[in-house]
Protein backbone atom coordinates (compact mmCIF):
# COMPACT_ATOMS: atom_id res chain seq x y z
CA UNK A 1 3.35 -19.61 -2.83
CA UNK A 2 6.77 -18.01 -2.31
CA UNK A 3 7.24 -14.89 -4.52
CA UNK A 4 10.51 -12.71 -5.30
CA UNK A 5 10.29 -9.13 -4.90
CA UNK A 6 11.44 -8.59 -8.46
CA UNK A 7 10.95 -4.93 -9.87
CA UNK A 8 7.84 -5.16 -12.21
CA UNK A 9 7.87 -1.99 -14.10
CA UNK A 10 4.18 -0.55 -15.39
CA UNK A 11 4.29 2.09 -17.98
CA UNK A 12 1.07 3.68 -19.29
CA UNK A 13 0.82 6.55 -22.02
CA UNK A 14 -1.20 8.27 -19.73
CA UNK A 15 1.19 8.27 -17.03
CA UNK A 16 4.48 9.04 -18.51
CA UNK A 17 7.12 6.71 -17.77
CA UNK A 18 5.51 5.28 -14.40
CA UNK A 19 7.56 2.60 -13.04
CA UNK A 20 6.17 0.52 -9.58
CA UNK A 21 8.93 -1.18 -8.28
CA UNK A 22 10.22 -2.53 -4.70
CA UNK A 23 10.70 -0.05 -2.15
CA UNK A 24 14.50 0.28 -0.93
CA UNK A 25 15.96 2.53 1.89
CA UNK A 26 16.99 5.19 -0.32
CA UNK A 27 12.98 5.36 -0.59
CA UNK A 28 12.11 6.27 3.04
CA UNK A 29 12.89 9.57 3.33
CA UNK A 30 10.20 10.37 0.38
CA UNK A 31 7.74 7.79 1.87
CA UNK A 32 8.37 9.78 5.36
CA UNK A 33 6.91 13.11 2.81
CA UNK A 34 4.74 11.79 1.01
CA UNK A 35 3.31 10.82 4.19
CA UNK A 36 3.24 13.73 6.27
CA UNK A 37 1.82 15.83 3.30
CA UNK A 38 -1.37 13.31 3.67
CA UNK A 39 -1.84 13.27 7.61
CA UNK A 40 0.28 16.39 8.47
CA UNK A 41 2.23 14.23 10.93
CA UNK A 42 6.22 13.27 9.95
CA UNK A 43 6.76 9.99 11.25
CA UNK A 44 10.26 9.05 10.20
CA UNK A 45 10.92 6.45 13.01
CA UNK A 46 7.38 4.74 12.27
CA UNK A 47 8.46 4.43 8.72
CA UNK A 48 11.80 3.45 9.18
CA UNK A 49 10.32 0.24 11.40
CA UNK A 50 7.65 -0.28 8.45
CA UNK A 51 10.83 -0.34 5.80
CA UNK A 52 12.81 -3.00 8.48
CA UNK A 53 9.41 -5.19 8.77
CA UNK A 54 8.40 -5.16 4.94
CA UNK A 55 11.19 -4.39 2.49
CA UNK A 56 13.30 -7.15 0.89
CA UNK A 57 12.40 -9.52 4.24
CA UNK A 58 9.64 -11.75 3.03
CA UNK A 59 7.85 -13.03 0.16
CA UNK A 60 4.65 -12.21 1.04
CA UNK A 61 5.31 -8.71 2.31
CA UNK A 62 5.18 -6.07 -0.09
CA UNK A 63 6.38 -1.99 0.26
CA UNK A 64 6.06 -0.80 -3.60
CA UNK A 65 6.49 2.53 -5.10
CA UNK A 66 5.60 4.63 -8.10
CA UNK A 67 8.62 6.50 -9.79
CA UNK A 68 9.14 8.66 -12.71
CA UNK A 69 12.37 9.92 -13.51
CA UNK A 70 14.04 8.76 -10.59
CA UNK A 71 11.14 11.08 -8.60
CA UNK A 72 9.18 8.75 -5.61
CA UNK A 73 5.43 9.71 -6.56
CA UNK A 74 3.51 7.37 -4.34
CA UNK A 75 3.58 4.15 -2.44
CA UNK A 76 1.50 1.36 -1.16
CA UNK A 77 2.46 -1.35 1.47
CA UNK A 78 0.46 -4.90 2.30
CA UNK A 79 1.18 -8.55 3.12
CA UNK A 80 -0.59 -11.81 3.21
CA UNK A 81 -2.53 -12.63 6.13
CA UNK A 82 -3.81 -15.79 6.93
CA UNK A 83 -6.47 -17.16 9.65
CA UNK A 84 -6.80 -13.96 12.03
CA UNK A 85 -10.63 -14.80 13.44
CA UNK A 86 -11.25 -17.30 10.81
CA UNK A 87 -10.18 -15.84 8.37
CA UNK A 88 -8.63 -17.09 5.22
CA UNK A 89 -5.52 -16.17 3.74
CA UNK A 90 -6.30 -12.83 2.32
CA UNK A 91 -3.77 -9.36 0.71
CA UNK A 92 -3.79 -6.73 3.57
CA UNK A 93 -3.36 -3.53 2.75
CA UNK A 94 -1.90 -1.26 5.27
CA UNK A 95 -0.81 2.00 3.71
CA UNK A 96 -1.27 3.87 0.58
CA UNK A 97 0.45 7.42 -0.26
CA UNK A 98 0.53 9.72 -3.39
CA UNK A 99 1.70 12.78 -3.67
CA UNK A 100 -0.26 15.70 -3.51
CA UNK A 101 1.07 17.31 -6.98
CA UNK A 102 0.62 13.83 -8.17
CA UNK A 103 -2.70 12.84 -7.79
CA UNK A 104 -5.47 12.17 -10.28
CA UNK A 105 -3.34 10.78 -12.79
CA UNK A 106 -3.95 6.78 -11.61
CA UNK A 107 -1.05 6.33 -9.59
CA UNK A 108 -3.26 5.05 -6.59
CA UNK A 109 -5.18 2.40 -9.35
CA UNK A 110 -1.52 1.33 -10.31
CA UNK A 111 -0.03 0.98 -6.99
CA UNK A 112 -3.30 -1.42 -5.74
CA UNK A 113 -2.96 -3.19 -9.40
CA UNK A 114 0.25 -3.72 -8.93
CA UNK A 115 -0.29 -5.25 -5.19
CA UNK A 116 -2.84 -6.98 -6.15
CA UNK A 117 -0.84 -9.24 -8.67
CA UNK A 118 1.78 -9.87 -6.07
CA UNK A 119 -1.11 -10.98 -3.52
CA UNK A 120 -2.30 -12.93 -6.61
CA UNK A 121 1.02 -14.81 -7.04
CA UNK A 122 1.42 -15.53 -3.26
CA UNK A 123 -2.03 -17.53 -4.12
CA UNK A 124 -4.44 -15.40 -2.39
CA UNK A 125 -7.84 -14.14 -3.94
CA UNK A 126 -8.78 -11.34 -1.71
CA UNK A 127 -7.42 -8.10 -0.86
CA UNK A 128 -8.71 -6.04 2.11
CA UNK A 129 -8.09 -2.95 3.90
CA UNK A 130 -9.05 -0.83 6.98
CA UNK A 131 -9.48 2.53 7.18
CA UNK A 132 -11.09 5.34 8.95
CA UNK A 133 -14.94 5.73 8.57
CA UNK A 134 -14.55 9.48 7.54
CA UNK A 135 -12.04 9.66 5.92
CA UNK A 136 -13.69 10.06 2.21
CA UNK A 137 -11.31 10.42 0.47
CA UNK A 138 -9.57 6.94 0.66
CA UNK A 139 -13.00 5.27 1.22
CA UNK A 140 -13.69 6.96 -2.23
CA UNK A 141 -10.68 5.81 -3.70
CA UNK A 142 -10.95 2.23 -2.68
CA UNK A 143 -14.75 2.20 -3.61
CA UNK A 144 -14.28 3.23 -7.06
CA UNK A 145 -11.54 -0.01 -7.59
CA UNK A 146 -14.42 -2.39 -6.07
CA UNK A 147 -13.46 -2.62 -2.55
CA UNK A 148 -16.45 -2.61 -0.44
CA UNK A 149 -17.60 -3.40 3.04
CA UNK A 150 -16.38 -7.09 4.22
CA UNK A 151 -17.55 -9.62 6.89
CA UNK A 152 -15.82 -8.44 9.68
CA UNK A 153 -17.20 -5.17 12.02
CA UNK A 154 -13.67 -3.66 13.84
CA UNK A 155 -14.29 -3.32 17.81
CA UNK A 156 -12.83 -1.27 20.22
CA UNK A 157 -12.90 0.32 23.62
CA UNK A 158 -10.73 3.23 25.01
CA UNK A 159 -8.46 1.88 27.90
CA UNK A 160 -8.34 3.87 31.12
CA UNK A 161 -5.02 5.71 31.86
């Protein structure tokens, strides 16, 4: 089930000379953008702990990113999960970025393509994701690639200061 992080390179007419590859270090400072042009928060310690947990460390953790011309358009970042609450072993999918200028040109559909051959590989046949109820415009996204609800409800309770 072990898989190398080998860069797989997509190109598409319709995307120019797209490339999805493994994310390095020299990425993280155009994740950290990408990122803050999304939530309008710059989180370059969070990232650079996401980049120490999922880049080159383990075959079935994945950090990708779409490049053209050397330019970081977008990113996506998941790993294999296996038996939380009965669960079986499933692709996670824990972030997804594209830039703004960049959108609407299937960068998104490549990244999760892309993903979802690596979770493939690592011999899973799921992929799932959690996001925020409102926020339509990844729900869209996701939706229009398949995803839909799954057969777990998320709980939670606010803790007390």
């Amino acid at each position: 089930m072990a898989m190398s992080h080998q860069k797989a390179t997509s190109t598409a007419p319709d995307h120019g000379d797209v490339r999805i590859r493994a994310a390095s270090l020299s990425d993280l400072a155009a994740v950290v953008e990408v990122d803050a042009a999304d939530t309008g928060i710059a989180k370059p310690a969070y990232w650079k702990s996401r980049f120490e947990w999922y880049v080159g460390r383990r075959p079935d953790r994945f950090f990708l990113v779409a490049e053209r011309q050397q330019e970081m358009l977008g990113f996506i970042v998941g790993e294999v999960r296996a038996w939380e609450f009965g669960s079986p072993p499933s692709g996670w999918i824990f972030a997804i970025g594209v830039s703004p200028e960049a959108r609407l040109h299937g960068l998104g559909t490549m990244l999760f393509d892309a993903i979802c051959v690596r979770f493939r590989k690592a011999g899973v046949s799921e992929v799932r994701t959690m996001l925020a109820k409102d926020d339509r415009l990844i729900m869209s996204f996701f939706r229009s690639l398949g995803m839909m609800a799954g057969p777990f409800i998320q709980l939670e309770k606010r803790l007390e200061p």
